[in-house]
PDB file of N, CA and C in Angstrom:
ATOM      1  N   UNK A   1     130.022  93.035 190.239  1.00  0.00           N
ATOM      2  CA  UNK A   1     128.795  93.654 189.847  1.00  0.00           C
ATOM      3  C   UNK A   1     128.247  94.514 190.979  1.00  0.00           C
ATOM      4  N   UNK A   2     128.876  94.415 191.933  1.00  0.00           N
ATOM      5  CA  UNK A   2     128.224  94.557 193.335  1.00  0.00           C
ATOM      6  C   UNK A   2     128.861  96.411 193.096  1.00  0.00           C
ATOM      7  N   UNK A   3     129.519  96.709 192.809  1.00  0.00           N
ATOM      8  CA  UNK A   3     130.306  98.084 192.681  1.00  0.00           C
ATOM      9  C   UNK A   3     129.984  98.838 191.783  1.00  0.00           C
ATOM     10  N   UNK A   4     129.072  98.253 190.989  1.00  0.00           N
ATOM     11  CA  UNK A   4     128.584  99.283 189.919  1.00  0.00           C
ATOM     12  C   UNK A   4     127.174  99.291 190.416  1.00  0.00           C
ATOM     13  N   UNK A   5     127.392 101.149 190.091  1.00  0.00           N
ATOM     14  CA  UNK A   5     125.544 101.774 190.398  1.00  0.00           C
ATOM     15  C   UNK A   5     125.082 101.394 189.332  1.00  0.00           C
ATOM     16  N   UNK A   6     123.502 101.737 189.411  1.00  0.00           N
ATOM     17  CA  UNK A   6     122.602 101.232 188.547  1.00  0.00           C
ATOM     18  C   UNK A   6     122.452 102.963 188.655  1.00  0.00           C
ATOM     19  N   UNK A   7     122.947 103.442 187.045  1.00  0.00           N
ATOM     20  CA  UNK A   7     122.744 104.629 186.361  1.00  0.00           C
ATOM     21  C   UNK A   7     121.603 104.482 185.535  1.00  0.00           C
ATOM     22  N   UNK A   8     120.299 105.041 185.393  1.00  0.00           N
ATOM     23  CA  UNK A   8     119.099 105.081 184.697  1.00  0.00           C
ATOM     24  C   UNK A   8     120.021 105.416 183.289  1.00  0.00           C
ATOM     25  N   UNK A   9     120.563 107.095 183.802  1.00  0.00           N
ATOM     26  CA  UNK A   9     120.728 107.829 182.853  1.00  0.00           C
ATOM     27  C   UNK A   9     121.729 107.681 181.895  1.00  0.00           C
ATOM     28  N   UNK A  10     123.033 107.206 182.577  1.00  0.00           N
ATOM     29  CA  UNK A  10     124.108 106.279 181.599  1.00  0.00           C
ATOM     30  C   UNK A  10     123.389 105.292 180.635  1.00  0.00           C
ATOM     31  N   UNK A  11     122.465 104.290 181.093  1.00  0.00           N
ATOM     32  CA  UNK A  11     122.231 102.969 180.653  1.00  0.00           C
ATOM     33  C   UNK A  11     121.132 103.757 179.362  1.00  0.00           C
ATOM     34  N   UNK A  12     120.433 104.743 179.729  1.00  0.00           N
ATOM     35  CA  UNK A  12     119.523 105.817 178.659  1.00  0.00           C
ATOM     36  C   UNK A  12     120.421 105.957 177.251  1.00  0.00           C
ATOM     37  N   UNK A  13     121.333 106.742 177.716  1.00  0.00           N
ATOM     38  CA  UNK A  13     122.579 107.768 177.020  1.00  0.00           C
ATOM     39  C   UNK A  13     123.323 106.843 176.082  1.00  0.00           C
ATOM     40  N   UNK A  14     123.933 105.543 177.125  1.00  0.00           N
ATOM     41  CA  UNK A  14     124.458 104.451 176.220  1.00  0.00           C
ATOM     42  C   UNK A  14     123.363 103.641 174.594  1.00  0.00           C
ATOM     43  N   UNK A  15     122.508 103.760 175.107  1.00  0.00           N
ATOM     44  CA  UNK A  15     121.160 103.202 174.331  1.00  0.00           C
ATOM     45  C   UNK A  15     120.869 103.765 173.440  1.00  0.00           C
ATOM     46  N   UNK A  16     121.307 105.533 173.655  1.00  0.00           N
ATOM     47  CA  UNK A  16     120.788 106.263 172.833  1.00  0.00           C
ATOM     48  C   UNK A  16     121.653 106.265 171.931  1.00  0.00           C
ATOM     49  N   UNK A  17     122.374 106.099 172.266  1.00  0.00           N
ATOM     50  CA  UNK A  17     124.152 106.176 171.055  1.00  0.00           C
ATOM     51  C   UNK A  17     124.071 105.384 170.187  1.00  0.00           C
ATOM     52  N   UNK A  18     123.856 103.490 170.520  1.00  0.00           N
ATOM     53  CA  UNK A  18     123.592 102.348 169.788  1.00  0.00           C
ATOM     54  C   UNK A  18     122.551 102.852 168.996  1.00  0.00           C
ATOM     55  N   UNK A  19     121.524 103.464 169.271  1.00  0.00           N
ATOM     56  CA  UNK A  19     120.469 103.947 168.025  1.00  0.00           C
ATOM     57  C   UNK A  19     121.265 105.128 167.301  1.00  0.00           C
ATOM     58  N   UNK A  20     121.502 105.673 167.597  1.00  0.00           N
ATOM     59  CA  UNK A  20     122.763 106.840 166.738  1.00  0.00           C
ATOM     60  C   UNK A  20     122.696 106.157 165.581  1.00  0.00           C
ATOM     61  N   UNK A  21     123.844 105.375 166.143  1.00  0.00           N
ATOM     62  CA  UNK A  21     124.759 104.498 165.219  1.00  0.00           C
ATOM     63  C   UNK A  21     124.308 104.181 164.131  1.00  0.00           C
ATOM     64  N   UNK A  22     123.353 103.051 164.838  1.00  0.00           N
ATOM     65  CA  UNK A  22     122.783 101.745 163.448  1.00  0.00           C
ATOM     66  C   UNK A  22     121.433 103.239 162.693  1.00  0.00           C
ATOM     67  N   UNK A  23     121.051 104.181 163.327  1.00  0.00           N
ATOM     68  CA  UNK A  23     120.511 104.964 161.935  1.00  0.00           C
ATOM     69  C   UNK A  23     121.636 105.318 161.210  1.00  0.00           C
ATOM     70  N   UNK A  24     122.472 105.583 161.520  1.00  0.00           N
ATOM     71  CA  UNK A  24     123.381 106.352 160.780  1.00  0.00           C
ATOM     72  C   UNK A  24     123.950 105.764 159.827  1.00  0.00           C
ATOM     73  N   UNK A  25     124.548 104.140 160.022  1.00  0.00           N
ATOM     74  CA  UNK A  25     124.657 102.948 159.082  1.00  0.00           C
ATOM     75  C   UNK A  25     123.902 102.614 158.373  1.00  0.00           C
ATOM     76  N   UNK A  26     122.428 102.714 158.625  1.00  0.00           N
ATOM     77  CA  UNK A  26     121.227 102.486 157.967  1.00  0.00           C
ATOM     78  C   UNK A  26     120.914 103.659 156.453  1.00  0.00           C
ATOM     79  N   UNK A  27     121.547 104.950 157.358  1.00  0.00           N
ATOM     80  CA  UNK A  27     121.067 105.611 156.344  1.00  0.00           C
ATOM     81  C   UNK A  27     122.347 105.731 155.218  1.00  0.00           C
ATOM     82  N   UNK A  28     123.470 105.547 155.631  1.00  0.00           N
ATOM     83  CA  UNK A  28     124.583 105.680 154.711  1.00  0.00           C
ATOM     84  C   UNK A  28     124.753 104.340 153.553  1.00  0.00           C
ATOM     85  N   UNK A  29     123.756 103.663 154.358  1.00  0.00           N
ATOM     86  CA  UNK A  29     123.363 102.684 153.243  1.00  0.00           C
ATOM     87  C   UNK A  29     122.337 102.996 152.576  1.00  0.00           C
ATOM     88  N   UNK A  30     121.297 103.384 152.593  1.00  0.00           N
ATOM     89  CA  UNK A  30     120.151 103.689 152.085  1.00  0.00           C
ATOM     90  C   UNK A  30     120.594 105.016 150.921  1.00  0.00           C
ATOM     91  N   UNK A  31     121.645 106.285 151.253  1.00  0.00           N
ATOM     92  CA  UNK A  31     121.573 106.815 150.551  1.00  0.00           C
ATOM     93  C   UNK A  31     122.237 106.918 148.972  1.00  0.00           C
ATOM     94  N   UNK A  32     123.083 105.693 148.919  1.00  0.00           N
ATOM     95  CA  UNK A  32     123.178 105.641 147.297  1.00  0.00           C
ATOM     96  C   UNK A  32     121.806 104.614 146.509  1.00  0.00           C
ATOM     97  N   UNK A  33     121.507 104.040 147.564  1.00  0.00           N
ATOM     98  CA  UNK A  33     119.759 103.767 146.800  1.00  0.00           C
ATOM     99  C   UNK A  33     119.075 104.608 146.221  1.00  0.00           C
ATOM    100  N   UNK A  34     119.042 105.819 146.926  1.00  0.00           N
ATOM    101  CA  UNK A  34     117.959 106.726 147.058  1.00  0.00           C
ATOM    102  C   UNK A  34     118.407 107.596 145.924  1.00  0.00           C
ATOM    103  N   UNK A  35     119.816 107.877 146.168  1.00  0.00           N
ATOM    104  CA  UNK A  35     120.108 108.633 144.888  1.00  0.00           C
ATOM    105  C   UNK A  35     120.152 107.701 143.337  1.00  0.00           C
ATOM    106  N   UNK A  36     120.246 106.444 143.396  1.00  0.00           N
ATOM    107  CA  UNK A  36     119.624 105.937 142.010  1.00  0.00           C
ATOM    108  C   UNK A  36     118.896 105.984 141.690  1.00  0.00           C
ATOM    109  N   UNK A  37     117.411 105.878 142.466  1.00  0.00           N
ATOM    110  CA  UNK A  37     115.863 105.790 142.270  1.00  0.00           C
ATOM    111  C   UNK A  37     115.680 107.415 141.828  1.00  0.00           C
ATOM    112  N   UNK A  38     116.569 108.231 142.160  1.00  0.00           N
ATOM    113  CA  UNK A  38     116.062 109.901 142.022  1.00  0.00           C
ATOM    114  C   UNK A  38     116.808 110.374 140.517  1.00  0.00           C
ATOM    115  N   UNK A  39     118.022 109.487 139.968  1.00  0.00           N
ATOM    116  CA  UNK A  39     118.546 109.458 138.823  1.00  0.00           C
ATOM    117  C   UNK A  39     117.656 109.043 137.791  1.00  0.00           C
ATOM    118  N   UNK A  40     117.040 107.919 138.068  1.00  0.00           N
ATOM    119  CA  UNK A  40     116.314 107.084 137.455  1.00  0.00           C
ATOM    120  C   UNK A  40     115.067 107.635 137.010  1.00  0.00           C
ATOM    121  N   UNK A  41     114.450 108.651 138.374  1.00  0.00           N
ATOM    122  CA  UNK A  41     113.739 108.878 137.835  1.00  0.00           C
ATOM    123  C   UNK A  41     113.138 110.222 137.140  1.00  0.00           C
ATOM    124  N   UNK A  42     114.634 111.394 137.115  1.00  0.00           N
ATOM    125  CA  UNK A  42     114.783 112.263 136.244  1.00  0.00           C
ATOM    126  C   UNK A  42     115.099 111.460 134.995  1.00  0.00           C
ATOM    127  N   UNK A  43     115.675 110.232 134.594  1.00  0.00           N
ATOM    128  CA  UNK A  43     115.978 109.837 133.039  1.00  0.00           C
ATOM    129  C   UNK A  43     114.268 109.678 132.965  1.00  0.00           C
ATOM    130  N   UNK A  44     113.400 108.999 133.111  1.00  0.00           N
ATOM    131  CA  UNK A  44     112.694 108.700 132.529  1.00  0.00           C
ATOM    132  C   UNK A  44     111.443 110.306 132.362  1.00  0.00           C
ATOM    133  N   UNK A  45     111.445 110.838 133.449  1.00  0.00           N
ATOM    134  CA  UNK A  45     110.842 112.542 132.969  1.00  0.00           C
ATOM    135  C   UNK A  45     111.582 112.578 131.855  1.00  0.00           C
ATOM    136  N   UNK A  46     112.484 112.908 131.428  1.00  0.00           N
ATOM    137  CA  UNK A  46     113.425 113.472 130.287  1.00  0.00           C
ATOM    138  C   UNK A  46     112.609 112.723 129.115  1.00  0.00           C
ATOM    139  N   UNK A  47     112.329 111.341 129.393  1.00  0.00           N
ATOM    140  CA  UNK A  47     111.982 110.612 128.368  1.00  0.00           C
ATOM    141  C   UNK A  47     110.471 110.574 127.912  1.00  0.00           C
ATOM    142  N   UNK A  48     109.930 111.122 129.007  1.00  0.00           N
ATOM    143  CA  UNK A  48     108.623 111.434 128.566  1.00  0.00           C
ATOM    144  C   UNK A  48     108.545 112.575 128.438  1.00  0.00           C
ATOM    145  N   UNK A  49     109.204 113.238 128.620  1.00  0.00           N
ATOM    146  CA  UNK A  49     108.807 115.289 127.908  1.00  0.00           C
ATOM    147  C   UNK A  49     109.577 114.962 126.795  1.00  0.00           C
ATOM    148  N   UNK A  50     110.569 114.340 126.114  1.00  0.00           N
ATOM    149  CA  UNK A  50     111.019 113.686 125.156  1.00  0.00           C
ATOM    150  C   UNK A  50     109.666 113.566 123.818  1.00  0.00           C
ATOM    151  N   UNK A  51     109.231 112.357 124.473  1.00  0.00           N
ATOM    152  CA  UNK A  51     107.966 111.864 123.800  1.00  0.00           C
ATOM    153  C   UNK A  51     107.290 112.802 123.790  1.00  0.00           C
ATOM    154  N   UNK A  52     106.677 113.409 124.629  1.00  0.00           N
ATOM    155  CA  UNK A  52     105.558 114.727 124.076  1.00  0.00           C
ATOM    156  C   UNK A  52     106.099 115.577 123.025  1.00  0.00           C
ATOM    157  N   UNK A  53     107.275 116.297 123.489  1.00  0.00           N
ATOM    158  CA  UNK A  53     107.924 117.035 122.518  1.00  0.00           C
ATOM    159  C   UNK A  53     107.088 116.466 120.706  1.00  0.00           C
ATOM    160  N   UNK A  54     107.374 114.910 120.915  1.00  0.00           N
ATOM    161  CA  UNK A  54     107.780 114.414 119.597  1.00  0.00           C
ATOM    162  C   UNK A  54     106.168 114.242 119.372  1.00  0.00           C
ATOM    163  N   UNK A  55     105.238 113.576 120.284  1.00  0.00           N
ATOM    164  CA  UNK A  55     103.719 113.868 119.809  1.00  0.00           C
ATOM    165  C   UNK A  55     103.438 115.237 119.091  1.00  0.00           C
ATOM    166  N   UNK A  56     103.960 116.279 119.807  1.00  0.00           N
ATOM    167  CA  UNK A  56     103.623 117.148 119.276  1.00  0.00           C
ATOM    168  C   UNK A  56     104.037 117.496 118.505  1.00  0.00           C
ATOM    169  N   UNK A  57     104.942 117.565 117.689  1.00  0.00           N
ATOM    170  CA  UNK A  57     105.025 117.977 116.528  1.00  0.00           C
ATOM    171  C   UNK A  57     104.783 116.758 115.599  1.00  0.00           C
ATOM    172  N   UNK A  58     104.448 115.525 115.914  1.00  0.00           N
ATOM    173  CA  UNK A  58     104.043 115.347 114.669  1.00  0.00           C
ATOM    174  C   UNK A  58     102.567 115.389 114.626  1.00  0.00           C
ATOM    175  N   UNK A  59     101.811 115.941 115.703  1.00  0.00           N
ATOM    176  CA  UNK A  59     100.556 116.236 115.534  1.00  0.00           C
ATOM    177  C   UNK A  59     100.631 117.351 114.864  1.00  0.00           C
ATOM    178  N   UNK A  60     101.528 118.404 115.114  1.00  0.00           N
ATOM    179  CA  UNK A  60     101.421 119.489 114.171  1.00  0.00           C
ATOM    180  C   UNK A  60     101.746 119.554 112.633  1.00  0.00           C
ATOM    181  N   UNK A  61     102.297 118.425 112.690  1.00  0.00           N
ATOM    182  CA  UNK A  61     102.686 117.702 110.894  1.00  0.00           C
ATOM    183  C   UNK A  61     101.194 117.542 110.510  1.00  0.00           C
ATOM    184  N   UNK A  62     100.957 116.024 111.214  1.00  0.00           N
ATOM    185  CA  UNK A  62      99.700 115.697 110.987  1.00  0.00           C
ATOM    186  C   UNK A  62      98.235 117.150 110.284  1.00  0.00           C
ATOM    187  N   UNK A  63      98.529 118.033 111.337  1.00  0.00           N
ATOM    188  CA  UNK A  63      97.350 119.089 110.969  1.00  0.00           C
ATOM    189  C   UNK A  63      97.468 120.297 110.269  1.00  0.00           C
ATOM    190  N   UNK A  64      98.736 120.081 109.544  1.00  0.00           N
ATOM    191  CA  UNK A  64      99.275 121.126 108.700  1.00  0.00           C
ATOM    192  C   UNK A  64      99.060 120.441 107.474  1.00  0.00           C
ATOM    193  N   UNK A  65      99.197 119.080 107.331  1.00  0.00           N
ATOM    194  CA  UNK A  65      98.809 118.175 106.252  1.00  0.00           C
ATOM    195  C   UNK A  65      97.782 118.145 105.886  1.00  0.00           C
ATOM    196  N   UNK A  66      96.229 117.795 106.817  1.00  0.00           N
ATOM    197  CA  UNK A  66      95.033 118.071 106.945  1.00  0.00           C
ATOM    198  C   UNK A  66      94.579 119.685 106.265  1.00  0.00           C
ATOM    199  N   UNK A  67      95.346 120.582 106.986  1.00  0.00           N
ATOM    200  CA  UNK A  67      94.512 122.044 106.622  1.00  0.00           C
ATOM    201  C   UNK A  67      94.945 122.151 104.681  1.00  0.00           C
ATOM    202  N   UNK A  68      96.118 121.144 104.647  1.00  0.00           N
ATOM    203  CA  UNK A  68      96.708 121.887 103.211  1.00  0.00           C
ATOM    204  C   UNK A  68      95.636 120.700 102.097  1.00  0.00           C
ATOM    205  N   UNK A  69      95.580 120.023 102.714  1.00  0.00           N
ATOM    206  CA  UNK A  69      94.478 118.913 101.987  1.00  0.00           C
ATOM    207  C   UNK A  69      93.188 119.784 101.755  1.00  0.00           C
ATOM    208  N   UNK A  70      93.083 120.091 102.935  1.00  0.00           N
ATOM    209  CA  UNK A  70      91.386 120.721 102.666  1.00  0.00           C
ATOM    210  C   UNK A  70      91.084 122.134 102.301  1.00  0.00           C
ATOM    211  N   UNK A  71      92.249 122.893 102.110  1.00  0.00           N
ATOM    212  CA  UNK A  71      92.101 123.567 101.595  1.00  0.00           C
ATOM    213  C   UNK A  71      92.888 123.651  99.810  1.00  0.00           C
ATOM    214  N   UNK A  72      93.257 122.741  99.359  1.00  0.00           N
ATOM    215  CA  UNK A  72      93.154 122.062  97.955  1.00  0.00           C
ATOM    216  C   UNK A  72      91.813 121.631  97.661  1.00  0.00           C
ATOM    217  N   UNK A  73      91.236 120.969  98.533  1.00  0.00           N
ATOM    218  CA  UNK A  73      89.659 120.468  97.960  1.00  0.00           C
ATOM    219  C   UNK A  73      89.281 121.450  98.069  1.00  0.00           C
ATOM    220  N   UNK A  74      89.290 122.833  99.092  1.00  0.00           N
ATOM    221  CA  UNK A  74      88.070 123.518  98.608  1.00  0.00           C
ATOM    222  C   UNK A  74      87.859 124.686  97.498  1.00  0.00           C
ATOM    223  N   UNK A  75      89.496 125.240  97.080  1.00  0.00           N
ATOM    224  CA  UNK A  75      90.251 125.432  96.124  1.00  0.00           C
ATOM    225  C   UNK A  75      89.460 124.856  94.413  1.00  0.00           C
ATOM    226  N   UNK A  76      89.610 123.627  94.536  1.00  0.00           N
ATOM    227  CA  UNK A  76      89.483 122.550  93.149  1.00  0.00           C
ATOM    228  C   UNK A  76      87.728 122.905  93.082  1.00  0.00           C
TER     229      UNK A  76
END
């Protein structure tokens, strides 16, 4: 032990690498998470502009039904 310098900047550099690393493991794990949660959560947009789509037209059923009603009553 007696033969080795005490390098600040090695012992820095080495340190800095071990953090490299484990982000880099960290994130190569993290990123098929991330891309499910971002799958997941274009299906469910889809599924709610889906649903509006479908509110709306049957609101437009709904008030095409209404105008043809009331204009029979006012007709009669």
């Amino acid at each position: 032990m007696a033969d080795r310098n005490f390098d600040a900047g090695g012992m820095a550099r080495e340190q800095q690498g071990r953090m490299a690393a484990s982000t880099a493991i960290w994130l190569n794990a993290f990123r098929p998470m991330m891309q499910f949660q971002v799958s997941m959560l274009r299906l469910w947009a889809g599924n709610i502009e889906s649903l509006a789509q479908n509110c709306e037209k049957g609101l437009d059923t709904i008030s095409s039904t209404v105008e043809h009603e009331w204009e029979q009553q006012r007709a009669a």
